[in-house]
C-alpha atoms as a PDB file:
ATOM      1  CA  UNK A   1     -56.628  30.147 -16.096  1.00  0.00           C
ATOM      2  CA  UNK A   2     -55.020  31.419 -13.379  1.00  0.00           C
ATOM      3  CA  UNK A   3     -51.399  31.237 -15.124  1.00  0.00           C
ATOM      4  CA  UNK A   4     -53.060  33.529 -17.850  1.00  0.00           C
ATOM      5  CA  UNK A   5     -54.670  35.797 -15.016  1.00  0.00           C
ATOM      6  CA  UNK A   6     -50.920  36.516 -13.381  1.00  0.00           C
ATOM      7  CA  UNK A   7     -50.091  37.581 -16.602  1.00  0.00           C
ATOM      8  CA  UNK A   8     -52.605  40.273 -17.414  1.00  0.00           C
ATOM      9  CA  UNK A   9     -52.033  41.780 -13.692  1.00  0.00           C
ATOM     10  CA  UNK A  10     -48.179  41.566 -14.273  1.00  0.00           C
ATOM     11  CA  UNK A  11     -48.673  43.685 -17.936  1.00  0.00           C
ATOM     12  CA  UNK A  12     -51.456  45.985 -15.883  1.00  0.00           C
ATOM     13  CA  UNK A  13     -49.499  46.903 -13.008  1.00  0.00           C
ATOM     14  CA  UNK A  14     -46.008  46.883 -14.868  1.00  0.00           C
ATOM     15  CA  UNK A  15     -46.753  48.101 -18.642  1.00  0.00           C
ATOM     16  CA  UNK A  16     -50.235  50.041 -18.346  1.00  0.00           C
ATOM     17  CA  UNK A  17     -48.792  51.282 -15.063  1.00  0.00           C
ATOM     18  CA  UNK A  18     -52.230  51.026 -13.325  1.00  0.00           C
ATOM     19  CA  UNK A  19     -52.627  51.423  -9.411  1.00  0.00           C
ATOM     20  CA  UNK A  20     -55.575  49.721  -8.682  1.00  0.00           C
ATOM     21  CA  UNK A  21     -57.964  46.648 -10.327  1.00  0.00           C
ATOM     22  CA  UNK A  22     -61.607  45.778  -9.062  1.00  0.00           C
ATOM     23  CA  UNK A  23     -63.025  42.404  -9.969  1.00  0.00           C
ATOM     24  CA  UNK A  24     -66.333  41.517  -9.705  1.00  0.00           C
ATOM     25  CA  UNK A  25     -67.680  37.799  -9.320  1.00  0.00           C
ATOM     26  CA  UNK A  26     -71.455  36.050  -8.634  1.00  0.00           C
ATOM     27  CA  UNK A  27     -71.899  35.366  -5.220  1.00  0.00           C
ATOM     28  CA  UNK A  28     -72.727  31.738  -6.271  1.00  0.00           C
ATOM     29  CA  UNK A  29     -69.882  31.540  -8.736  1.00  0.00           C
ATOM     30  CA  UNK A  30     -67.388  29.589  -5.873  1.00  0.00           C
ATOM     31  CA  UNK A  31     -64.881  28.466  -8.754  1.00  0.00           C
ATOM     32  CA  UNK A  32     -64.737  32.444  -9.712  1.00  0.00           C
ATOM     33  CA  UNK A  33     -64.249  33.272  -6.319  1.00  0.00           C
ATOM     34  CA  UNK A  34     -62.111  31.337  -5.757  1.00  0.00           C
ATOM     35  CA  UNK A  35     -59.669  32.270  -8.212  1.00  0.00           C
ATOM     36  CA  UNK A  36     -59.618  35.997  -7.391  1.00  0.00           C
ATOM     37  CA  UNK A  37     -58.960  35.131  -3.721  1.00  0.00           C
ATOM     38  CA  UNK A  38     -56.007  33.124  -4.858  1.00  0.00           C
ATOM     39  CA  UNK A  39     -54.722  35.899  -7.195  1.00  0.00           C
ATOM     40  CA  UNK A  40     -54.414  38.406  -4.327  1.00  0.00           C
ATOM     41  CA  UNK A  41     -57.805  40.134  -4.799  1.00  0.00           C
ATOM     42  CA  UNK A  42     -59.414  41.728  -1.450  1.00  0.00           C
ATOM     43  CA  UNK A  43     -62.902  41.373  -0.929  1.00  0.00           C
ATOM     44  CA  UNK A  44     -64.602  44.555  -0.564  1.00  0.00           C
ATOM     45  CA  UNK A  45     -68.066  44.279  -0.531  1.00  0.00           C
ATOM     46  CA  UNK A  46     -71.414  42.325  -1.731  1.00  0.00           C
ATOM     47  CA  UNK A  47     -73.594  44.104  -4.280  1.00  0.00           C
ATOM     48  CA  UNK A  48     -77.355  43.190  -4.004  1.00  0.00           C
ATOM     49  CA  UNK A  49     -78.785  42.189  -7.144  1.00  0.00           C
ATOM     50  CA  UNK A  50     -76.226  44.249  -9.057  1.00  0.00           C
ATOM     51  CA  UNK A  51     -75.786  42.696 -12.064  1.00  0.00           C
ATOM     52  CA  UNK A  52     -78.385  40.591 -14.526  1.00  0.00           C
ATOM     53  CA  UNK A  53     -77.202  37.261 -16.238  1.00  0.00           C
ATOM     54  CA  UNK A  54     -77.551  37.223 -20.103  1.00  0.00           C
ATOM     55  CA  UNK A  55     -78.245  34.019 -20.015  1.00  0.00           C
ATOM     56  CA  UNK A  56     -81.470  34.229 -17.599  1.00  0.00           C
ATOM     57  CA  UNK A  57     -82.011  37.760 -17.362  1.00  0.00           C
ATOM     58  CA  UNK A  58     -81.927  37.204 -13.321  1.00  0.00           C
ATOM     59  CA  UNK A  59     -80.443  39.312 -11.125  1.00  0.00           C
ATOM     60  CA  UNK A  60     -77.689  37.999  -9.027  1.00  0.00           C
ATOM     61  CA  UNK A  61     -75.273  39.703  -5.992  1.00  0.00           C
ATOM     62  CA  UNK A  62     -71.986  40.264  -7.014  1.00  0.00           C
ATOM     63  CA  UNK A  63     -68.888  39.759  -4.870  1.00  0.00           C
ATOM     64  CA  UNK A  64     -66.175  42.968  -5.316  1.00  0.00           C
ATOM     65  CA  UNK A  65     -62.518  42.681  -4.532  1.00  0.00           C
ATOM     66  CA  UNK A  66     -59.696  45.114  -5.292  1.00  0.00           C
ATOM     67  CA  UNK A  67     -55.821  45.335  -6.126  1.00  0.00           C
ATOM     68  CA  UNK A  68     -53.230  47.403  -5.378  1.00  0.00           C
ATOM     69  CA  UNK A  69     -50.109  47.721  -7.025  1.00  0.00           C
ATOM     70  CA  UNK A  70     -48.320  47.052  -3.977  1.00  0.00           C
ATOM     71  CA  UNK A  71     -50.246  44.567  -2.096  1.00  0.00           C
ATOM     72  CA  UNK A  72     -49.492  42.524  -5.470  1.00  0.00           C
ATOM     73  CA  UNK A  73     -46.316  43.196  -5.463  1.00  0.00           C
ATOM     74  CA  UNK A  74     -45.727  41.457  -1.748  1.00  0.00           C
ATOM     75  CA  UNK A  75     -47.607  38.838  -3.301  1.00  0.00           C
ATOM     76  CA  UNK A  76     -45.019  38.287  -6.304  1.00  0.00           C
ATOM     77  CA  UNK A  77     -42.334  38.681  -4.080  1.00  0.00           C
ATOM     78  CA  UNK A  78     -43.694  36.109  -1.440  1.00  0.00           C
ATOM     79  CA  UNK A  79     -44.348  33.478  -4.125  1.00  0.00           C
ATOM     80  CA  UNK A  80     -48.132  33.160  -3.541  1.00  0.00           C
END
C-alpha cells in the first residue's frame, strides 16, 4: 500500500504539478494513520464528527494532514 501511495504523490507533485495534498483519516483508523504519518503527511487538525461511515451511518472525527511539494521533496531526498 504504501509503495502504491509514493507513487500517486510522485505523479501528483511531478506530472499534475500540484502544490499541496490534504488527507483525511478516522481518528480510530490507527493502521490509516499510520500510513499517512509515514508518507510525510502533517497533521493539521481533528474534525469533530465530520464525516458519516457508509457502513453504519455514524459519525466519526476525522484526523487532517497536509503536503507540500517541498516538504515531500526533503522527504524523497532523505530516503524516508
Amino acid at each position: 500500500m504504501t509503495e502504491a501511495a509514493k507513487k500517486l504523490l510522485e505523479f501528483a507533485f511531478n506530472s499534475l504539478k500540484i502544490n499541496r495534498l490534504n488527507i483525511s483519516a478516522f481518528v480510530e483508523n490507527n493502521a490509516s494513520n499510520k500510513v499517512i504519518k509515514k508518507l510525510g503527511f502533517v497533521f493539521e487538525s481533528t474534525k469533530k464528527q465530520a464525516m458519516r461511515s457508509k457502513a453504519t451511518n455514524k459519525l466519526h472525527d476525522v484526523n487532517t494532514y497536509g503536503l507540500l511539494k517541498e516538504d515531500w521533496e526533503k522527504n524523497v531526498f532523505e530516503g524516508l
